[in-house]
PDB file of N, CA and C in Angstrom:
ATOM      1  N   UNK A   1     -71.858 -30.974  45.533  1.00  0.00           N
ATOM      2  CA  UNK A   1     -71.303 -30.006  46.449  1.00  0.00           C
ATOM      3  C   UNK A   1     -69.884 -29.704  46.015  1.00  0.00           C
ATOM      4  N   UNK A   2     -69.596 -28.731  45.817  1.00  0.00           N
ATOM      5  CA  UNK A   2     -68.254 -28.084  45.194  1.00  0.00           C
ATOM      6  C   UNK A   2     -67.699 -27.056  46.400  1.00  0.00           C
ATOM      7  N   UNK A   3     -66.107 -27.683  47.191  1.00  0.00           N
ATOM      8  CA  UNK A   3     -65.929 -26.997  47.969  1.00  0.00           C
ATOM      9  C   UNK A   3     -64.688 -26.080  47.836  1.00  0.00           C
ATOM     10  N   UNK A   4     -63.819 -25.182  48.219  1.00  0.00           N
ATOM     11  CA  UNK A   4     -62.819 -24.720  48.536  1.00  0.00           C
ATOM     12  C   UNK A   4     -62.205 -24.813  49.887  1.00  0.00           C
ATOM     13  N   UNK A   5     -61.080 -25.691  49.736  1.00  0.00           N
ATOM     14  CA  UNK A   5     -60.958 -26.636  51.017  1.00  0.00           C
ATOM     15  C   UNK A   5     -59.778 -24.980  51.456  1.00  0.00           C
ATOM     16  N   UNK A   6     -59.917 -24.516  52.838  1.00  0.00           N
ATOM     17  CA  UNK A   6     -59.064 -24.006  53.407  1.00  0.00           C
ATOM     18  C   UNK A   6     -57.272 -23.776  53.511  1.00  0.00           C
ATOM     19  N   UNK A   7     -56.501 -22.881  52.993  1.00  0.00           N
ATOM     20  CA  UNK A   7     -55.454 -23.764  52.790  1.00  0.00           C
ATOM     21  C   UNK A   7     -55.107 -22.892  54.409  1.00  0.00           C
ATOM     22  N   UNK A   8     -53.980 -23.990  54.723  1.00  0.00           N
ATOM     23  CA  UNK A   8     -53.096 -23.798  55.671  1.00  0.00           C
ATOM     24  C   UNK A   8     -52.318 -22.662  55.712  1.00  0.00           C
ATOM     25  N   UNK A   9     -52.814 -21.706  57.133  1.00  0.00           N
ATOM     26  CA  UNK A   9     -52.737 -20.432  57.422  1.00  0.00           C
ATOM     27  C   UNK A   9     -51.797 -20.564  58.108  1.00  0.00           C
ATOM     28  N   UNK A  10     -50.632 -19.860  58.419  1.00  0.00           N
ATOM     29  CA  UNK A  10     -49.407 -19.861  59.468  1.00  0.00           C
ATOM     30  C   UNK A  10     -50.572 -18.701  60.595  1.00  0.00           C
ATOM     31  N   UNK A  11     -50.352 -19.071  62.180  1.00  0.00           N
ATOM     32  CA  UNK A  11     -51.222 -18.006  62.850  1.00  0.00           C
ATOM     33  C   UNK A  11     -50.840 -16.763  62.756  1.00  0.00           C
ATOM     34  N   UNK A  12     -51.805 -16.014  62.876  1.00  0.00           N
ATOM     35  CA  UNK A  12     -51.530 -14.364  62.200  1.00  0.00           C
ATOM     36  C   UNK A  12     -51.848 -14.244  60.499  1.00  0.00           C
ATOM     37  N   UNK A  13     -52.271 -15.144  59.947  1.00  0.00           N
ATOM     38  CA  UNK A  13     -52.163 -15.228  58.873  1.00  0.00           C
ATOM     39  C   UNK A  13     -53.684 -14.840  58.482  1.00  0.00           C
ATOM     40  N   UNK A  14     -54.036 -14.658  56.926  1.00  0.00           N
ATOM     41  CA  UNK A  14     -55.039 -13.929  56.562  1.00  0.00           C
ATOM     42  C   UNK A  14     -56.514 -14.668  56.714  1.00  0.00           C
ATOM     43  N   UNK A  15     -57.529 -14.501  56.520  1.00  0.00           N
ATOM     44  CA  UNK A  15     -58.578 -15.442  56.424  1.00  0.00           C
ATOM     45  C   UNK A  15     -59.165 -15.838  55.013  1.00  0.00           C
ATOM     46  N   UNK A  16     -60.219 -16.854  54.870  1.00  0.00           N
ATOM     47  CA  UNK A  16     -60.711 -17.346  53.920  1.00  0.00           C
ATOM     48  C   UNK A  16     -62.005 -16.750  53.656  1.00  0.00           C
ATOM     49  N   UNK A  17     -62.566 -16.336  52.715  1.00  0.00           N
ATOM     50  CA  UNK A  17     -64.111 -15.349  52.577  1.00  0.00           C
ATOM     51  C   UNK A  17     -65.086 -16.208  52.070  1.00  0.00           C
ATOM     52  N   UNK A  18     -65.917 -17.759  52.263  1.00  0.00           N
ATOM     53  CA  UNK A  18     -66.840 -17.768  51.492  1.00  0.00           C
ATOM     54  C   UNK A  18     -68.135 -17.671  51.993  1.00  0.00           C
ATOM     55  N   UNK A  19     -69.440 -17.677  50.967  1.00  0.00           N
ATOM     56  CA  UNK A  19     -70.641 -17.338  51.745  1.00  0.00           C
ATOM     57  C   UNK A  19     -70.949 -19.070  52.510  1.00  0.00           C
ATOM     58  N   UNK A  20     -72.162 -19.395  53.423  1.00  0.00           N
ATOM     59  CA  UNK A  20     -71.601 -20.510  53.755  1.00  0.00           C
ATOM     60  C   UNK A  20     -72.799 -21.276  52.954  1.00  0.00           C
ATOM     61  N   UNK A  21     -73.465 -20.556  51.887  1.00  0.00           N
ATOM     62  CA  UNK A  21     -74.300 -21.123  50.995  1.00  0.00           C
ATOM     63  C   UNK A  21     -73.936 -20.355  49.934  1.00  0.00           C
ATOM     64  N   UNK A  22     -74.543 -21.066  48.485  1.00  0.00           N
ATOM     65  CA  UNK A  22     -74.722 -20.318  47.209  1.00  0.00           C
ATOM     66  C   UNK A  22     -76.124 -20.816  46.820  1.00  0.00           C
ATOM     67  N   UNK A  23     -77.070 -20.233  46.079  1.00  0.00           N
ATOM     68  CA  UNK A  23     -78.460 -21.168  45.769  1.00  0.00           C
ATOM     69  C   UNK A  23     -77.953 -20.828  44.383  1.00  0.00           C
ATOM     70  N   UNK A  24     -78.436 -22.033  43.213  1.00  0.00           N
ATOM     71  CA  UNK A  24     -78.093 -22.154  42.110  1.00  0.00           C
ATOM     72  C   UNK A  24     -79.598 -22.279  41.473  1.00  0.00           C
ATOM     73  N   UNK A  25     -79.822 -22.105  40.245  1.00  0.00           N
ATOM     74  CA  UNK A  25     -80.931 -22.594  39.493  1.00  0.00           C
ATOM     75  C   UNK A  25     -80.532 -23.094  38.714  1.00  0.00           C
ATOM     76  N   UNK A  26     -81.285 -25.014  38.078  1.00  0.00           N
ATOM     77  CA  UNK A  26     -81.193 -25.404  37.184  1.00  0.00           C
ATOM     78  C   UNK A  26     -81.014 -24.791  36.009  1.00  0.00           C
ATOM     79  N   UNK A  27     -80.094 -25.253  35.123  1.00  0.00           N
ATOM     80  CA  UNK A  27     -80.070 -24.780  33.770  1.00  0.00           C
ATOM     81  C   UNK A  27     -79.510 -22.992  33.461  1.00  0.00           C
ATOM     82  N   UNK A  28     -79.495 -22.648  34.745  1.00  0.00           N
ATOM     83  CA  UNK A  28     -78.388 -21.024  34.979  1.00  0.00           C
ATOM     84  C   UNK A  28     -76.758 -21.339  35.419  1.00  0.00           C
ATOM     85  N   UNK A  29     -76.267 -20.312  35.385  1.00  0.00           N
ATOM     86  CA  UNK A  29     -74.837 -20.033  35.586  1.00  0.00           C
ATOM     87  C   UNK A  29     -75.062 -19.730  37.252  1.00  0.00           C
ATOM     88  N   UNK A  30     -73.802 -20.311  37.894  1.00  0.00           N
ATOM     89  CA  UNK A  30     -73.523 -19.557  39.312  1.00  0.00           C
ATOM     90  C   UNK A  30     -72.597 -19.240  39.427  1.00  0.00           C
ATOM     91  N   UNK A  31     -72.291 -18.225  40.409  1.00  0.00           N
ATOM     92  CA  UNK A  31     -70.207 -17.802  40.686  1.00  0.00           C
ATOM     93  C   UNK A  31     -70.456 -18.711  42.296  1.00  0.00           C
ATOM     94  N   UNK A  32     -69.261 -19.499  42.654  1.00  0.00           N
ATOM     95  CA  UNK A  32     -69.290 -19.713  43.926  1.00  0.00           C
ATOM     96  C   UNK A  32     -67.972 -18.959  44.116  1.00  0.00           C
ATOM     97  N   UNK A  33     -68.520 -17.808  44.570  1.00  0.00           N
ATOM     98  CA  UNK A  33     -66.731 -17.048  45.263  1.00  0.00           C
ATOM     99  C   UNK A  33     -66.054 -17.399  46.478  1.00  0.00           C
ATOM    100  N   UNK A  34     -65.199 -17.224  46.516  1.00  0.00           N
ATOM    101  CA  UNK A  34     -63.964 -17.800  47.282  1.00  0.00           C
ATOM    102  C   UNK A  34     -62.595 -16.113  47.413  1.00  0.00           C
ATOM    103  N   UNK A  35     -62.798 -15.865  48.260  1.00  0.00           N
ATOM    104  CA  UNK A  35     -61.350 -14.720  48.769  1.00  0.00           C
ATOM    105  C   UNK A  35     -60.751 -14.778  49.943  1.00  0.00           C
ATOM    106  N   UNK A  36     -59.337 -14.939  49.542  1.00  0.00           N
ATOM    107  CA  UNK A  36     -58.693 -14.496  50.770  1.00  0.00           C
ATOM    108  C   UNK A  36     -58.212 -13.183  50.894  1.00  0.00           C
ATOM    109  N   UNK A  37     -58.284 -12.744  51.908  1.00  0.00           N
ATOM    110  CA  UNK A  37     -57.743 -11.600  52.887  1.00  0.00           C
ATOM    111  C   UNK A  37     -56.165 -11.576  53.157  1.00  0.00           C
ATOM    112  N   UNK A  38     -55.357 -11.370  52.479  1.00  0.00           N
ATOM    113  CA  UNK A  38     -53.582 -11.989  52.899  1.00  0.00           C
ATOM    114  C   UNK A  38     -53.491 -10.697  53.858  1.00  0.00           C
ATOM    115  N   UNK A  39     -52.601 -11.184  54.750  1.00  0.00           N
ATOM    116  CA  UNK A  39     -52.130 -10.034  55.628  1.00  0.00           C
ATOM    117  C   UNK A  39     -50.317  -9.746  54.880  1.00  0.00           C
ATOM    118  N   UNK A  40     -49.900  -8.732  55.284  1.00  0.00           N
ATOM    119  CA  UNK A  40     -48.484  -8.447  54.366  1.00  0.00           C
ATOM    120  C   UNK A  40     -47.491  -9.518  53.915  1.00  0.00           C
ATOM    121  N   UNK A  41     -47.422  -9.167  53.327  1.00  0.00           N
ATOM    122  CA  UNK A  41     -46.472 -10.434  53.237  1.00  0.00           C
ATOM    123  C   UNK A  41     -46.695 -11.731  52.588  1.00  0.00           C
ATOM    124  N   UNK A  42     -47.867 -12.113  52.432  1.00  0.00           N
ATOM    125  CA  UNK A  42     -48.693 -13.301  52.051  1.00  0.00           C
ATOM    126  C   UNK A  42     -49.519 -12.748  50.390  1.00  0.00           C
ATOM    127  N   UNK A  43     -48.951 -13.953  49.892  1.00  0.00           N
ATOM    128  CA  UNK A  43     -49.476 -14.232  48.086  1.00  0.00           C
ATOM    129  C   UNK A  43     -49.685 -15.763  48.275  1.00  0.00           C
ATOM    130  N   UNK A  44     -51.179 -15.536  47.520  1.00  0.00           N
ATOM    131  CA  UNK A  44     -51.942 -16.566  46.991  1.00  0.00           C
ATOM    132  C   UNK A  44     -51.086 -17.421  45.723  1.00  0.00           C
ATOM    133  N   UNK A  45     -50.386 -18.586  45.948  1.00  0.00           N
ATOM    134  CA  UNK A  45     -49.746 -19.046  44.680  1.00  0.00           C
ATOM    135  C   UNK A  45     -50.707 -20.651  43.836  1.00  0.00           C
ATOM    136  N   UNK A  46     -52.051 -20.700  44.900  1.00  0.00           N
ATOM    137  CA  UNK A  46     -52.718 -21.726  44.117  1.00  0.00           C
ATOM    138  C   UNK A  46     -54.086 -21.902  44.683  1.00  0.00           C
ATOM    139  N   UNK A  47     -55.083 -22.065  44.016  1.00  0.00           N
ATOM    140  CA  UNK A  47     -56.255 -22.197  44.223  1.00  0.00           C
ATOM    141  C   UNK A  47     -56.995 -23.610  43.732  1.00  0.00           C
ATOM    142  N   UNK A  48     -57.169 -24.639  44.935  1.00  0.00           N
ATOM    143  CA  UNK A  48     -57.931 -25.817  43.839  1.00  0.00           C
ATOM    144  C   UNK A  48     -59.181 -26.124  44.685  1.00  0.00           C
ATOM    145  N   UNK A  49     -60.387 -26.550  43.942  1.00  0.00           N
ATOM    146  CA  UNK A  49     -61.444 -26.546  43.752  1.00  0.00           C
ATOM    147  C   UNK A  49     -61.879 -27.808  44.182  1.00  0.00           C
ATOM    148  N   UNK A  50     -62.650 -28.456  44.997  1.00  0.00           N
ATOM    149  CA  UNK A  50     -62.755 -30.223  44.995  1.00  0.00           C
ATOM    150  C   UNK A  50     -64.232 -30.386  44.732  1.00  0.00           C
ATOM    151  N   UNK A  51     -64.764 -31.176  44.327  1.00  0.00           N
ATOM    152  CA  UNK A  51     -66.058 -31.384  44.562  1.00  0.00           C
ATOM    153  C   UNK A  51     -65.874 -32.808  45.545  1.00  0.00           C
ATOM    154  N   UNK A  52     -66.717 -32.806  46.360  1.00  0.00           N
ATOM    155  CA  UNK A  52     -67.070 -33.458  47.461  1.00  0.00           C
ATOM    156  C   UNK A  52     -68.376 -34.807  47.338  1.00  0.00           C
ATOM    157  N   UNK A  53     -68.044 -35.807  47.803  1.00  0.00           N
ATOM    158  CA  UNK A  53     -68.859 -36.645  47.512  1.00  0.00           C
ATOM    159  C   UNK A  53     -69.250 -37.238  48.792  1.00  0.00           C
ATOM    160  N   UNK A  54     -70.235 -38.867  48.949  1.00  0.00           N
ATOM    161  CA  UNK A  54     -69.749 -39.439  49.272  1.00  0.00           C
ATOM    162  C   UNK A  54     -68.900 -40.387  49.520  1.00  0.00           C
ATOM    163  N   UNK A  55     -67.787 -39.967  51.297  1.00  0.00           N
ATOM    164  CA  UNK A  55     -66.365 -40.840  50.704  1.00  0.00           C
ATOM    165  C   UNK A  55     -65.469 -40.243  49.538  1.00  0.00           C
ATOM    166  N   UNK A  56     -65.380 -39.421  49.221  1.00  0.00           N
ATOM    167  CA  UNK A  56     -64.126 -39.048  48.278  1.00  0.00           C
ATOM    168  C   UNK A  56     -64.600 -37.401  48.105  1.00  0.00           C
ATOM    169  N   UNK A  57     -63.285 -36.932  47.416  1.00  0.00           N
ATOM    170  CA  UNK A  57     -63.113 -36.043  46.766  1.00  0.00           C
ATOM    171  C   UNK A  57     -62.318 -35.972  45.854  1.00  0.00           C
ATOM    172  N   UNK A  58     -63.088 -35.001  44.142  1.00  0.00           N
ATOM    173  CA  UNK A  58     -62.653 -35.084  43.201  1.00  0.00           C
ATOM    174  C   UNK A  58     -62.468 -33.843  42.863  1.00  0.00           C
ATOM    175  N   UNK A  59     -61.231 -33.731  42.205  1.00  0.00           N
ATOM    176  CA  UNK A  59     -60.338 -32.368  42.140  1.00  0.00           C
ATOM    177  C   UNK A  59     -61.469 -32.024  40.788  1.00  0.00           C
ATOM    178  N   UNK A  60     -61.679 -30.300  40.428  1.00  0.00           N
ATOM    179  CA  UNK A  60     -62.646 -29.930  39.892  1.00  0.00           C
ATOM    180  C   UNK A  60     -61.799 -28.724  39.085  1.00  0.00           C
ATOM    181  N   UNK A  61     -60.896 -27.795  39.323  1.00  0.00           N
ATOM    182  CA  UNK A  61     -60.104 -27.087  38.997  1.00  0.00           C
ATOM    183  C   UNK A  61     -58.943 -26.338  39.820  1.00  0.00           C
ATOM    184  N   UNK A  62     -57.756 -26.104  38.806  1.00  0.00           N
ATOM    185  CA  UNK A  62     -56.775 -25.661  39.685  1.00  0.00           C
ATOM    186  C   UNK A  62     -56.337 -24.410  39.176  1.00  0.00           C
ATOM    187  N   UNK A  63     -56.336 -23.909  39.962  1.00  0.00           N
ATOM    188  CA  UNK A  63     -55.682 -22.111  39.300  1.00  0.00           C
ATOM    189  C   UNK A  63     -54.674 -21.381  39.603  1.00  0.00           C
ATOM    190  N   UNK A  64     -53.549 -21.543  38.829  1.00  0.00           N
ATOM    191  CA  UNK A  64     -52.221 -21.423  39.299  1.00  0.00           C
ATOM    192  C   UNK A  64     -51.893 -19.768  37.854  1.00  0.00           C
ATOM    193  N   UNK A  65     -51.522 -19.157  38.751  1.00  0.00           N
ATOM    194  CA  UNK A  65     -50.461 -18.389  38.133  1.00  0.00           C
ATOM    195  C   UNK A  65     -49.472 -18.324  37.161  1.00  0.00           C
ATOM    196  N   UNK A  66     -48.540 -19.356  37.690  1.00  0.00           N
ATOM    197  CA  UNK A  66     -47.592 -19.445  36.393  1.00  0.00           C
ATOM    198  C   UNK A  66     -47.820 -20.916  35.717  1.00  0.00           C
ATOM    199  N   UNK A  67     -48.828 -21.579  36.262  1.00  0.00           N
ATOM    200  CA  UNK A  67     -49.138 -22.971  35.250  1.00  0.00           C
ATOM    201  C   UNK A  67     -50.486 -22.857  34.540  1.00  0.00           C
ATOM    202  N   UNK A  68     -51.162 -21.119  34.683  1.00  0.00           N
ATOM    203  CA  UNK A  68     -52.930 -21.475  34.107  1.00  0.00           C
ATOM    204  C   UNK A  68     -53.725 -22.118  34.897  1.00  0.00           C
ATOM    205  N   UNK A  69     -54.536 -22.072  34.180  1.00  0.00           N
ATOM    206  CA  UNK A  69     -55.971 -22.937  34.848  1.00  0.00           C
ATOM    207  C   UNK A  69     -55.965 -24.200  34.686  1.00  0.00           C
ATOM    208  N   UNK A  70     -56.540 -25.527  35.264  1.00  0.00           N
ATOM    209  CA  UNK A  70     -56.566 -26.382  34.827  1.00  0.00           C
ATOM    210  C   UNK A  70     -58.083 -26.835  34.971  1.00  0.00           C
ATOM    211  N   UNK A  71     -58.374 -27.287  34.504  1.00  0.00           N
ATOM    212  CA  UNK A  71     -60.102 -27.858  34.753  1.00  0.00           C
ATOM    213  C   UNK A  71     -59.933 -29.807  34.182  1.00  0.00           C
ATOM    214  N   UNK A  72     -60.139 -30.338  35.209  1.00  0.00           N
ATOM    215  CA  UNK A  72     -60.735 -31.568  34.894  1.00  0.00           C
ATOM    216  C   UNK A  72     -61.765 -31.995  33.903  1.00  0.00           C
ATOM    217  N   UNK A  73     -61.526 -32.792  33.242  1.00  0.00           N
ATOM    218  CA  UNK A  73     -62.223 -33.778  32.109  1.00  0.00           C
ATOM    219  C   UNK A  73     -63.959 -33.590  32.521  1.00  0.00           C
ATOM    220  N   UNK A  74     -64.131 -34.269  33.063  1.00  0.00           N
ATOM    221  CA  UNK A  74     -65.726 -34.164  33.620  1.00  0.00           C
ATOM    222  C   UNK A  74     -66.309 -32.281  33.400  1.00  0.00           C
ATOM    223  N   UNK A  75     -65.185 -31.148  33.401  1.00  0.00           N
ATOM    224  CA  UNK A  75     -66.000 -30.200  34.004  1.00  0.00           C
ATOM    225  C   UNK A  75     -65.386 -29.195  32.921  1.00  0.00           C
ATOM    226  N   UNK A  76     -64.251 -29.735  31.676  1.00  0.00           N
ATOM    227  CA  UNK A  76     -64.419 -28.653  30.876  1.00  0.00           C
ATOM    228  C   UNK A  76     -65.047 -28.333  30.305  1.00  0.00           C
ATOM    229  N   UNK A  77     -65.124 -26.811  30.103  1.00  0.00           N
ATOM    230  CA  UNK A  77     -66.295 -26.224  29.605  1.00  0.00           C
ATOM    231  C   UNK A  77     -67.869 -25.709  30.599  1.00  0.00           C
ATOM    232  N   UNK A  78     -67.311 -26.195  31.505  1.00  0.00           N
ATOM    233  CA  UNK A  78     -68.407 -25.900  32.597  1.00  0.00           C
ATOM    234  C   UNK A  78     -68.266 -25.186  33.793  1.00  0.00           C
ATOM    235  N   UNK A  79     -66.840 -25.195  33.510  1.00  0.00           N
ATOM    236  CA  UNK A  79     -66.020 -24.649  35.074  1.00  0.00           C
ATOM    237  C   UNK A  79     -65.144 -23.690  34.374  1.00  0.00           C
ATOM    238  N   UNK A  80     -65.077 -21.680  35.118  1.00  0.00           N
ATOM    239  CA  UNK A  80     -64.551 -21.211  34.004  1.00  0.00           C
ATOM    240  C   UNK A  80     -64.010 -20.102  35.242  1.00  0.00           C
ATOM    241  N   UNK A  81     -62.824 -19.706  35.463  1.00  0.00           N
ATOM    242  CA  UNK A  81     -62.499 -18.846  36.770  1.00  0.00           C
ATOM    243  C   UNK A  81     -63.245 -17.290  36.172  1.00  0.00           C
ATOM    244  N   UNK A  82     -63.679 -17.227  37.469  1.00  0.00           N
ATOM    245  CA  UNK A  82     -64.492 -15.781  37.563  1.00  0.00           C
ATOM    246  C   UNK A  82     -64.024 -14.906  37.904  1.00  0.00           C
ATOM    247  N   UNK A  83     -62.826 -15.112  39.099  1.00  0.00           N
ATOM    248  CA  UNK A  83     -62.091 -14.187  39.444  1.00  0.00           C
ATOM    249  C   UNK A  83     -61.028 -13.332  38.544  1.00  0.00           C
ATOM    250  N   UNK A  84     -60.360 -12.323  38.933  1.00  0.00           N
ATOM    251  CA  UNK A  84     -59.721 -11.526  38.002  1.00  0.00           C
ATOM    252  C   UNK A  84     -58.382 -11.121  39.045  1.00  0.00           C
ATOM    253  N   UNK A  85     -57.479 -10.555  38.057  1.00  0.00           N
ATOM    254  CA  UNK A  85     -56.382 -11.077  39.080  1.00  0.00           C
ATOM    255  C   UNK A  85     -55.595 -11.112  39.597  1.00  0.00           C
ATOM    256  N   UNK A  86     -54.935 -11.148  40.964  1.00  0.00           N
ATOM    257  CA  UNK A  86     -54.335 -11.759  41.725  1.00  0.00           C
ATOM    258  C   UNK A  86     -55.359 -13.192  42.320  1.00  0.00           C
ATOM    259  N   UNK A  87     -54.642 -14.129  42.334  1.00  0.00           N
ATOM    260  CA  UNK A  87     -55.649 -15.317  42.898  1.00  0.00           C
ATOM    261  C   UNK A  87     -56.011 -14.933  44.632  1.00  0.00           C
ATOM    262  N   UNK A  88     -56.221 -13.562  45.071  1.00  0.00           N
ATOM    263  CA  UNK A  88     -56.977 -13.433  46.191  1.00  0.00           C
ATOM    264  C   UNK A  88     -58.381 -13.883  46.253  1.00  0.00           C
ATOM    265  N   UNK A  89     -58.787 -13.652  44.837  1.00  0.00           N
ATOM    266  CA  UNK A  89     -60.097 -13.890  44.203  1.00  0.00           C
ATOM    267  C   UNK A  89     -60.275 -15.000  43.433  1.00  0.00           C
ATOM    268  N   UNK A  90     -60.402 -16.073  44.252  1.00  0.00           N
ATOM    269  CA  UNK A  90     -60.408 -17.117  43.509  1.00  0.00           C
ATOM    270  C   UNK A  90     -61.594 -18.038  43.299  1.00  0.00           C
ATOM    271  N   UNK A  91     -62.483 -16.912  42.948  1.00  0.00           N
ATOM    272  CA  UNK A  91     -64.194 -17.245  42.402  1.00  0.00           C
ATOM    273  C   UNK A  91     -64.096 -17.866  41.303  1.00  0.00           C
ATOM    274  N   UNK A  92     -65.167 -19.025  40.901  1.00  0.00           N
ATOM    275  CA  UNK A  92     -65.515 -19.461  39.420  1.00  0.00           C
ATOM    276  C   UNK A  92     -66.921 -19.812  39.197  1.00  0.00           C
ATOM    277  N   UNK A  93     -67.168 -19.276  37.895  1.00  0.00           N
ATOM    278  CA  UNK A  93     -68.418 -19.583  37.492  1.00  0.00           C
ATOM    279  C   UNK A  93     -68.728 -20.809  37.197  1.00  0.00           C
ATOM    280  N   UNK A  94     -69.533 -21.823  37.043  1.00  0.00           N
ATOM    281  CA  UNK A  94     -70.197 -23.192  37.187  1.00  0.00           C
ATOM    282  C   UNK A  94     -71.144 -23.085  35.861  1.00  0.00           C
ATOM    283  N   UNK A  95     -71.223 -23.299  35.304  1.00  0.00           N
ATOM    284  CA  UNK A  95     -71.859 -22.763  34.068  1.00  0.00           C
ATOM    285  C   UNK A  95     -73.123 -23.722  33.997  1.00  0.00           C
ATOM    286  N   UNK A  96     -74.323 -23.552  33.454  1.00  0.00           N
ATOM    287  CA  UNK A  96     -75.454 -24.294  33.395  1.00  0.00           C
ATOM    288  C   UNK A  96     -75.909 -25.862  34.879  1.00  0.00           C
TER     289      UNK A  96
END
């Protein structure tokens, strides 16, 4: 389970867009998209990715602007941002 944990909205602030499923097929590519909605004033300055276990969570990728992408050991090459950009769109493809 690969989530996009909510970030902390000041009230009045924009919302989070994901579907509340994705269905994947073995051995295919998926996008799990992720958008926020900023209301004026509001820029997206980081996007990170967790995968979810039981009892823990393990950071999966981070997508920063002025630091790049980062993708964890376990998932390079497998984890590849989909979105395009401003990080409003902070979809990524999951590869195989």
């Amino acid at each position: 389970t690969l989530s996009h944990p909510c970030p902390r909205v000041p009230a009045g602030g924009g919302r989070v867009e994901v579907p509340r499923s994705v269905t994947a097929v073995l051995g295919q590519d998926v996008v799990l998209p992720c958008r926020y909605r900023a209301q004026e004033q509001e820029q997206v300055v980081q996007v990170t990715w967790l995968k979810r276990g039981p009892g823990a969570a393990a950071e999966v990728a981070v997508l920063n602007p002025q630091h790049g992408e980062h993708v964890q050991e376990p998932f390079v090459g497998r984890v590849l941002r989909h979105g395009h950009g401003d990080l409003g769109d902070g979809a990524i493809l999951l590869r195989n």
